[in-house]
Structures are given as C-alpha cells and as structure tokens.
Protein backbone atom coordinates (compact mmCIF):
# COMPACT_ATOMS: atom_id res chain seq x y z
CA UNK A 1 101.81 105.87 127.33
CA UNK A 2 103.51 104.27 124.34
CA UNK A 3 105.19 105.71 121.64
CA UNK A 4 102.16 104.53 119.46
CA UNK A 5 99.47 106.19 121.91
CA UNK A 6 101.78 109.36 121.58
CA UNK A 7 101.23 109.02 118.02
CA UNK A 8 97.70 109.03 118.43
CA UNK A 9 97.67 111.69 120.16
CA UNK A 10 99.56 114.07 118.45
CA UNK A 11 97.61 113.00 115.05
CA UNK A 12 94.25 112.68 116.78
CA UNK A 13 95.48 116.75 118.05
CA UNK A 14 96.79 117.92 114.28
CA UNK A 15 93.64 116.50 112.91
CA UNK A 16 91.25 118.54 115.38
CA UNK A 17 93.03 121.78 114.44
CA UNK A 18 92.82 121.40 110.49
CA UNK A 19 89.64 120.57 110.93
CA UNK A 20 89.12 123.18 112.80
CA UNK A 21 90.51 125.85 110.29
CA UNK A 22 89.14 123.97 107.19
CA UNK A 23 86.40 124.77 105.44
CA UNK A 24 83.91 121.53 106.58
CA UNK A 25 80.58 121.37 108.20
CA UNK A 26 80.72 118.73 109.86
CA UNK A 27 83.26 117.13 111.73
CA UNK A 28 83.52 113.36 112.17
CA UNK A 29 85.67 111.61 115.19
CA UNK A 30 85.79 108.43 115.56
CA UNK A 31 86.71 106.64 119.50
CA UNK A 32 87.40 108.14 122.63
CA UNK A 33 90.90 108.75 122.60
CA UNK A 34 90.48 111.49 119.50
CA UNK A 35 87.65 112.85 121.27
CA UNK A 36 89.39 114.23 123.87
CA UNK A 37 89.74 117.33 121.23
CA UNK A 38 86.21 117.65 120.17
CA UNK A 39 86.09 120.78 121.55
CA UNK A 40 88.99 122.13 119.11
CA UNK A 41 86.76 121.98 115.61
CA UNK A 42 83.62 123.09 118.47
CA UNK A 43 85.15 126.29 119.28
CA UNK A 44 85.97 127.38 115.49
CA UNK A 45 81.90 126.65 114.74
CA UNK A 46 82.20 123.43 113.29
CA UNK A 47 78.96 120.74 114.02
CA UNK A 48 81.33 117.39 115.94
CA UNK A 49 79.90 113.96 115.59
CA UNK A 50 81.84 111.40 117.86
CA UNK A 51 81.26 107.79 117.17
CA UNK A 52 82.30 105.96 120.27
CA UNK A 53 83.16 102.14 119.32
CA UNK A 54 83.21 101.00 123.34
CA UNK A 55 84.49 102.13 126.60
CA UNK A 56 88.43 102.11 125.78
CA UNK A 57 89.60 103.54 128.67
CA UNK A 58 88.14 100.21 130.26
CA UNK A 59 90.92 97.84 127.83
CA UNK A 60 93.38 96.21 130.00
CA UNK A 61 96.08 97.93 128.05
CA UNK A 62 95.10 101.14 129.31
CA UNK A 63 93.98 100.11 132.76
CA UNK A 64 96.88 102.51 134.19
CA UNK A 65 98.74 105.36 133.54
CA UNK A 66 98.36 108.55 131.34
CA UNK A 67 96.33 106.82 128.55
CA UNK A 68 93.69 105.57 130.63
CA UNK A 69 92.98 109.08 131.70
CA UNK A 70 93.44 110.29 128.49
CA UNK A 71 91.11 108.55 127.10
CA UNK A 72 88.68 108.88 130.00
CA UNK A 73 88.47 112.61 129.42
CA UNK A 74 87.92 111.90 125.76
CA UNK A 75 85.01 110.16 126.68
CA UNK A 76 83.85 113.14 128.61
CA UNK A 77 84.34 115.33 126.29
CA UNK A 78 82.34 113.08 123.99
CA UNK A 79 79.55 113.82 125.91
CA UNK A 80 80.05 117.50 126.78
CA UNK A 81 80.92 118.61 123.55
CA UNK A 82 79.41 116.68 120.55
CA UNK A 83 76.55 118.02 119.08
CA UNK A 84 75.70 114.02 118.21
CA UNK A 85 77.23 111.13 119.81
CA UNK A 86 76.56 107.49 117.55
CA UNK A 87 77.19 104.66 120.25
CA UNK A 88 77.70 100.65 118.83
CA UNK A 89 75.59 99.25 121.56
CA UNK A 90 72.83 99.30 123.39
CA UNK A 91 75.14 99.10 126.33
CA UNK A 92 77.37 101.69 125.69
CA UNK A 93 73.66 103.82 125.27
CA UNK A 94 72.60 103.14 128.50
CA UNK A 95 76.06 104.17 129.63
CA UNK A 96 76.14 107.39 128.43
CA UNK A 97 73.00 108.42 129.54
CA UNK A 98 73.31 106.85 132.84
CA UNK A 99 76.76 108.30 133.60
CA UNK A 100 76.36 111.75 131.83
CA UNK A 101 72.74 112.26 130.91
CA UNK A 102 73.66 112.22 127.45
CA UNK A 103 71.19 111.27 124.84
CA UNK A 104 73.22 108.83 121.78
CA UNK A 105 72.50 107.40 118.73
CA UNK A 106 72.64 103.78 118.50
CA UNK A 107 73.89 102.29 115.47
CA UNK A 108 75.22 98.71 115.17
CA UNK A 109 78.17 97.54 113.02
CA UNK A 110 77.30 96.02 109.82
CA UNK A 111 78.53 92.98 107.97
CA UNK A 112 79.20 91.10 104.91
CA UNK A 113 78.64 87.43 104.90
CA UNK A 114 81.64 85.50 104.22
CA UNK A 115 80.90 83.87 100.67
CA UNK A 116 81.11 80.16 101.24
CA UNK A 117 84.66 78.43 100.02
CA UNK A 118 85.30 74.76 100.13
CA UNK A 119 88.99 74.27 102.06
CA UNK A 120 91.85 74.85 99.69
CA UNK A 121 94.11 77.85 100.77
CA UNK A 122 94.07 76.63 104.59
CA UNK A 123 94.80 73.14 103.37
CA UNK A 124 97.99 73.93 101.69
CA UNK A 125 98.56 76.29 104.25
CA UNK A 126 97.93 75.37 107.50
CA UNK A 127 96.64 71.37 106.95
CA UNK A 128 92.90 72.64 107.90
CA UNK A 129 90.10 70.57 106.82
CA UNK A 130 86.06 71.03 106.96
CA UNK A 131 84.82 70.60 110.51
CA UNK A 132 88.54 69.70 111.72
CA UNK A 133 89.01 73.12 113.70
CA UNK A 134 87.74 75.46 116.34
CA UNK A 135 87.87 79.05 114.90
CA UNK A 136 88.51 82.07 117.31
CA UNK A 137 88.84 85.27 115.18
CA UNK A 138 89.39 88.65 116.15
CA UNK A 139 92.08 90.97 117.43
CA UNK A 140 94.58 89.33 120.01
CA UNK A 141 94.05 91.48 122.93
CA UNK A 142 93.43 90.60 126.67
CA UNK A 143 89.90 92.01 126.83
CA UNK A 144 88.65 88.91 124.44
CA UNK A 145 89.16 86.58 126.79
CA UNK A 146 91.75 84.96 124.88
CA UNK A 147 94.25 83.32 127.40
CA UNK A 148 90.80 81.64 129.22
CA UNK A 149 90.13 79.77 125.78
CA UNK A 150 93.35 78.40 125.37
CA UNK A 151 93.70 77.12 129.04
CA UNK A 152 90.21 75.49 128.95
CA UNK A 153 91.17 74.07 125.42
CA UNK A 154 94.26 72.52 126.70
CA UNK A 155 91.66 70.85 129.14
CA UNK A 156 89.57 69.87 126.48
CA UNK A 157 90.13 66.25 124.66
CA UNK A 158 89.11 66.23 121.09
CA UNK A 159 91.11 65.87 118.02
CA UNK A 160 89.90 69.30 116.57
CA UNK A 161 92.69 71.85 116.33
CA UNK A 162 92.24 74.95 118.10
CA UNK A 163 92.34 78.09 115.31
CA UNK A 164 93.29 81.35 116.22
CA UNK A 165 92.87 83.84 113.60
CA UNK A 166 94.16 87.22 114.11
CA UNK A 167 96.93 90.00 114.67
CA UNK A 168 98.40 92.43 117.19
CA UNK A 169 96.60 95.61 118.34
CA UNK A 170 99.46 96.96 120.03
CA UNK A 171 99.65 94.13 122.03
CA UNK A 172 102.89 92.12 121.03
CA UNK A 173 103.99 91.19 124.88
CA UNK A 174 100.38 89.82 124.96
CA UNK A 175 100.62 87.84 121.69
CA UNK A 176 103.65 86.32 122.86
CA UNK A 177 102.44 85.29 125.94
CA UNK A 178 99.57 83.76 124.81
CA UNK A 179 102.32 81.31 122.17
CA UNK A 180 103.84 80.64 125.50
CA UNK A 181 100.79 79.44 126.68
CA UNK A 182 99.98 77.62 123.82
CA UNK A 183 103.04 75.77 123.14
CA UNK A 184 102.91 72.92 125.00
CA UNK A 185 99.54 72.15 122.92
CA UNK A 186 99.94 71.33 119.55
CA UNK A 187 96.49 71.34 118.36
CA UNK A 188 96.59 75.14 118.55
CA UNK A 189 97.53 76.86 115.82
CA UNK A 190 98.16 80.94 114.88
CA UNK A 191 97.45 82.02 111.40
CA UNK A 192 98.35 85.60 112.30
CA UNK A 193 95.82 87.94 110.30
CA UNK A 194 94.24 87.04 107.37
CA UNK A 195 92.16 88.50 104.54
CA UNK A 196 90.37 87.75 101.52
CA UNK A 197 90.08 84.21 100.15
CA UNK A 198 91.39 82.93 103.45
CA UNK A 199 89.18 84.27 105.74
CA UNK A 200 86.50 83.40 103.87
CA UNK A 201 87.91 79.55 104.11
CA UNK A 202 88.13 79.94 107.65
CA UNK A 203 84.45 80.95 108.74
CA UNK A 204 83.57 78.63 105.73
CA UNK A 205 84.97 75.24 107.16
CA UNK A 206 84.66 75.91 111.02
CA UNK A 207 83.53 73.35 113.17
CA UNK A 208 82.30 76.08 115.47
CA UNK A 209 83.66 79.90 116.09
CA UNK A 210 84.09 80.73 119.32
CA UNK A 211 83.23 84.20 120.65
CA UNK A 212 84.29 85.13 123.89
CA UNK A 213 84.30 88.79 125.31
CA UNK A 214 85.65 90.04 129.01
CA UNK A 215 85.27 93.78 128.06
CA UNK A 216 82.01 94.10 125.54
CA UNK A 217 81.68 96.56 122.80
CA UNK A 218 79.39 98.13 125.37
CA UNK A 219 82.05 98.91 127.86
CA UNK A 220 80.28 97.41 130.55
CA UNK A 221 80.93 93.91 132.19
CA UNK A 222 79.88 90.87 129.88
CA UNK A 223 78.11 89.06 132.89
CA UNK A 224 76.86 91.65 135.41
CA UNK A 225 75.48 89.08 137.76
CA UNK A 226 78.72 86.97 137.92
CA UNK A 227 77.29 83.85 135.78
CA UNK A 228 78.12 82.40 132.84
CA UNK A 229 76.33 83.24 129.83
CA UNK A 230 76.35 81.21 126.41
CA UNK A 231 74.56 80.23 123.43
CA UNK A 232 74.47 78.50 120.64
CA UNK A 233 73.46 80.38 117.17
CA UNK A 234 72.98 78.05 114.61
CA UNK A 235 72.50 80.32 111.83
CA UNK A 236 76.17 81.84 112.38
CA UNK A 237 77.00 78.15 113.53
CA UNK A 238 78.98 80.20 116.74
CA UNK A 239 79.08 79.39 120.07
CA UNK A 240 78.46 83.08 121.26
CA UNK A 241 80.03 83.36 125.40
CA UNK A 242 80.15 86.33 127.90
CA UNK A 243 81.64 86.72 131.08
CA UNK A 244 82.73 88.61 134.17
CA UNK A 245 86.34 89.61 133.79
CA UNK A 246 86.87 87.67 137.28
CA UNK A 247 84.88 84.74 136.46
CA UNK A 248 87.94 82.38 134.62
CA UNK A 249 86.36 79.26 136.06
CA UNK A 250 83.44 80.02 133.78
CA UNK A 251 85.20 78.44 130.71
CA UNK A 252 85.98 75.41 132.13
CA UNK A 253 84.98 72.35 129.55
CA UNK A 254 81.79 71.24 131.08
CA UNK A 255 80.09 74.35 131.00
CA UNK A 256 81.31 75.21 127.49
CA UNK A 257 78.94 72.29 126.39
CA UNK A 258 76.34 73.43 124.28
C-alpha cells in the first residue's frame, strides 16, 4: 500500500470515529475504501449511507497487495452494514445484488454541458484548432484503456493530433510510461489537467472524443462476451468504446471506424 492509500486510510478511519461521536443523523461515505469502517458510525447508532462510485478493488493499481483487500472488505462491509447503499450503475446494481443479495439505489452522475467556446486559449497554448484534434479526457489511469489508444493511434494516418487531457490519480509511473509510449509520435500531445475556459475549448473544438473503458464504472468487464463494442453518439459528437481488458487487438484502426 502507498503512503497515499495509508493516508486514506487513516483519514477514511479518523473520519468514521468523529462521526461516530458527533452529533449527526446521518452518515455519508463515499467509495469502497472508506467503507471498510461503516460499521464504526453503525455501532454508535448513526443511519450510514455508502455511495459506491465502481468496483475499486478491481483498478489495476490495486490488483495486489494489502489495498486490494482492503478495499474488498470495504465493499463488503458496504453491503453488510449500510442501512442504504447508492450505486452509479446499473452494473454495479446488478453486482451487488448478485454477489451479496443486497438491494442499491441507482443513481447516475450528473453533468453540465460544456458552454460552447470558439478556439482561443488552446490556440495560444497548445496550437489546437477546430476539428484539428482527437480529444481523450479523463483521469490517466490504466483501467481507461489509455496505452491501447495511443498504440492504435500511432497506427493510425491522419493529420489530426491526438489530445490527451488529463492528470495523475496516483498513477505517476503510469503517466510516464504512457509519454514513453507516446514520444516517438508527435501528433500526441498532453495538456496535463485542465479547468475552466480550457476545458470548455477542448470538448468545444473536438473533432471527436474518444471514450474508452477496460474497467467500467460498473466494476464489471466492459465486453463480457469478448467483442468489441462501439458507437457513435452524435449528439455528444463521441465515439463511445468498451472492451474486455484482454481484448487489445480490439482497437486496432479498422475496427475503430465508425
């Protein structure tokens, strides 16, 4: 475990306990990991809500070792001691009630749409025009599928730059390796994470955004039956893509055609 997952721990822990003592009704946990001491604020009377935003124990950065079980038992406890659990996804649903009988509440992010800005900031910036870029945005962790995108970019020929918008989420070794990967490719570009006036630039002026998941917000496999899935949305102007965590040959050029 890192020294930032034992920093999550030991707040998630301090947390539980003055909420535990404090005069509240209702106590409100957000993710797995903190849920592991639902029962804390429980045992003192308190009502527990968990929200559980997807199956982290699942991320490849936990896929061994003390956090991953950690966070496992969170999960469990989720589901054992909460007197309502509020799931993300359908697929997280059917996951708690298939694996623990445990009825949830399913309640989907929202968003705000972008307000729509002509190319200025990312001009000056980063030499992005209207329609001249491919727009991946998101955190830069392994479970988006990141490192398939840029080697079936570098694949790709077309004079579009390849844009990918976003920071760290404890995942610096992983950042770096995908600028390793990248280098040799100078269409693809990192912005790092952006806000504000910029962001809204970037979704703004986007050829297409691509959306690529390995690990869902559901927890579960993108492509249970091993196949590629994709779409086009043309109101979000996104190609949307899932896929089995095994399947990298499903992002090969020709079947990214849309």
């Amino acid at each position: 475990m890192t020294s930032g997952g034992l920093a999550a721990v030991s707040s998630s822990a301090f947390a539980a306990l003055y909420s535990a003592f404090g005069k509240y009704d209702v106590v409100h946990i957000h993710a797995e990991g903190p849920a592991f001491f639902a029962w804390l604020p429980k045992m003192f009377g308190k009502r527990v809500v968990v929200t559980v935003h997807g199956i982290d124990w699942q991320r490849e950065k936990w896929q061994s070792g003390l956090g991953s079980k950690f966070i496992h038992q969170g999960e469990k406890n989720a589901a054992k001691y909460a007197d309502e659990v509020i799931v993300l996804s359908k697929g997280v649903q059917d996951y708690f009630k298939e694996t623990y009988g445990r009825e949830t509440h399913f309640i989907p992010n929202g968003v705000n749409r972008p307000q729509i800005r002509e190319a200025s900031l990312i001009t000056d910036k980063f030499g992005l025009k209207k329609d001249s870029y491919i727009l991946f945005l998101g955190r830069l962790v392994p479970e988006k599928g990141i490192r398939y995108l840029v080697e079936a970019f570098k694949n790709v020929k077309t004079d579009k730059k390849l844009v990918i918008a976003g920071g760290s989420s404890d995942t610096d070794s992983f950042m770096e390796e995908l600028k390793e990967l990248a280098k040799s490719d100078d269409r693809i570009l990192f912005t790092g994470f952006v806000q504000g006036a910029m962001l809204d630039e970037l979704y703004s002026n986007a050829y297409i955004q691509f959306i690529q998941l390995l690990l869902e917000a559901n927890g579960l496999a993108a492509g249970k039956d091993h196949q590629f899935k994709g779409r086009y949305d043309a109101e979000k102007n996104a190609v949307i893509i899932s896929l089995e965590k095994d399947e990298q040959s499903a992002l090969s050029p020709q079947k990214c055609t849309t």
